[in-house]
Protein backbone atom coordinates (compact mmCIF):
# COMPACT_ATOMS: atom_id res chain seq x y z
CA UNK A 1 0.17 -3.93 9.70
CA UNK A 2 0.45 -7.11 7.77
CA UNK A 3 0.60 -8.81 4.42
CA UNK A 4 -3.48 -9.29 3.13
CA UNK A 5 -4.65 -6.26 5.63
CA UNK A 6 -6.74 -3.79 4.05
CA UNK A 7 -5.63 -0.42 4.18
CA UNK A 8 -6.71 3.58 3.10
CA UNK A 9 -4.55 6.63 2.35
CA UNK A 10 -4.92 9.85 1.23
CA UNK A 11 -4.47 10.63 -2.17
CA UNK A 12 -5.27 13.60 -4.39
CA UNK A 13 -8.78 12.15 -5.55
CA UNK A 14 -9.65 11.20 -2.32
CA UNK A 15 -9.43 8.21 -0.10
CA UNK A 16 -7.87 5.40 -1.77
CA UNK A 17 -8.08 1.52 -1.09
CA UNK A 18 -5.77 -1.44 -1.29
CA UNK A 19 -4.59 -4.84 0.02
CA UNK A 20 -0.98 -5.17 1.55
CA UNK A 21 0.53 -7.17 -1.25
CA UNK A 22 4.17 -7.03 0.46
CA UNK A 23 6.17 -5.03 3.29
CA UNK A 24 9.72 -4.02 2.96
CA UNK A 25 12.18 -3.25 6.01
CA UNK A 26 15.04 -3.45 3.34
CA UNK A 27 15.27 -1.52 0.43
CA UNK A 28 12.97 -0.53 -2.52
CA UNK A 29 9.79 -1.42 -2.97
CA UNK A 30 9.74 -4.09 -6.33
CA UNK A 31 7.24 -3.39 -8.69
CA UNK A 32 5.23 -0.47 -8.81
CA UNK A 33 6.33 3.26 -10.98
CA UNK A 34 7.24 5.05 -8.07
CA UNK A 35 10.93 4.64 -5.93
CA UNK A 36 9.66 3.72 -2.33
CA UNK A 37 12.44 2.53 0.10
CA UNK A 38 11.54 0.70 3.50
CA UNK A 39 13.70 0.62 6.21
CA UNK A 40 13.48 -1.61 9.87
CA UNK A 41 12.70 2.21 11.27
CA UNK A 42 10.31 3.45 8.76
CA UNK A 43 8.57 0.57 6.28
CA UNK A 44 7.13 0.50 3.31
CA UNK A 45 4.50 -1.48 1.00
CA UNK A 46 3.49 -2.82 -1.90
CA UNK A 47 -0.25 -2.38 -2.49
CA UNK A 48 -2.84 -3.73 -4.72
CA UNK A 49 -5.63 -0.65 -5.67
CA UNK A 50 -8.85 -2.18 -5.23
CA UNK A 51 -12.05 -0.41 -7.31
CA UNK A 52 -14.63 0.91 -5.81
CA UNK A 53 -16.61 -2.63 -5.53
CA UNK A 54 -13.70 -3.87 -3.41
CA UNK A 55 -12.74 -5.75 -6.00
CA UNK A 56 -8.20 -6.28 -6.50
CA UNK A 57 -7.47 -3.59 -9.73
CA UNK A 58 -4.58 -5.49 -9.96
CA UNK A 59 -2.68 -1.73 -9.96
CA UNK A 60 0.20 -2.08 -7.94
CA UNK A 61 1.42 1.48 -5.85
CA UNK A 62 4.01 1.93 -2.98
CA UNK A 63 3.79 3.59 0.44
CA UNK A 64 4.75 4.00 3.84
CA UNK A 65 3.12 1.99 6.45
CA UNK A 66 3.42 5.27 8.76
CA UNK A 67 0.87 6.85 6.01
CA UNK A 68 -1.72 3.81 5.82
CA UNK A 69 -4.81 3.61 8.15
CA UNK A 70 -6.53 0.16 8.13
CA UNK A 71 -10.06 -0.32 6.89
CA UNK A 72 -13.06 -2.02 6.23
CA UNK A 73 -14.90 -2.17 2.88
């Protein structure tokens, strides 16, 4: 996976959306209300939420790469 793909997950209203803002291999991911550390073995990313339209929410959430599937919308 890389920066600008667009990914799904599972969350508890469903199947959310979002664009791979950022990936981290180092640390915490910056900027979103969750703690989500990425290492070289497991990373993580910073994703923009994107409505239903496709359209960037601007909503910023963190996540494992191992739990993202990538998608077309």
């Amino acid at each position: 996976m890389k920066t600008g793909q667009k990914v799904s997950w599972n969350s508890s209203g469903g199947t959310a959306r979002g664009i791979i803002r950022e990936i981290v291999r180092d640390g915490n991911v910056s900027g979103i209300p969750v703690k989500i550390t990425g290492s070289q073995q497991e990373p993580a990313a910073r994703i923009e939420t994107v409505a239903d339209e496709g359209q960037p929410t601007g909503t910023m959430v963190g996540h494992k790469l191992s739990t993202l599937r990538t998608t077309q919308y």
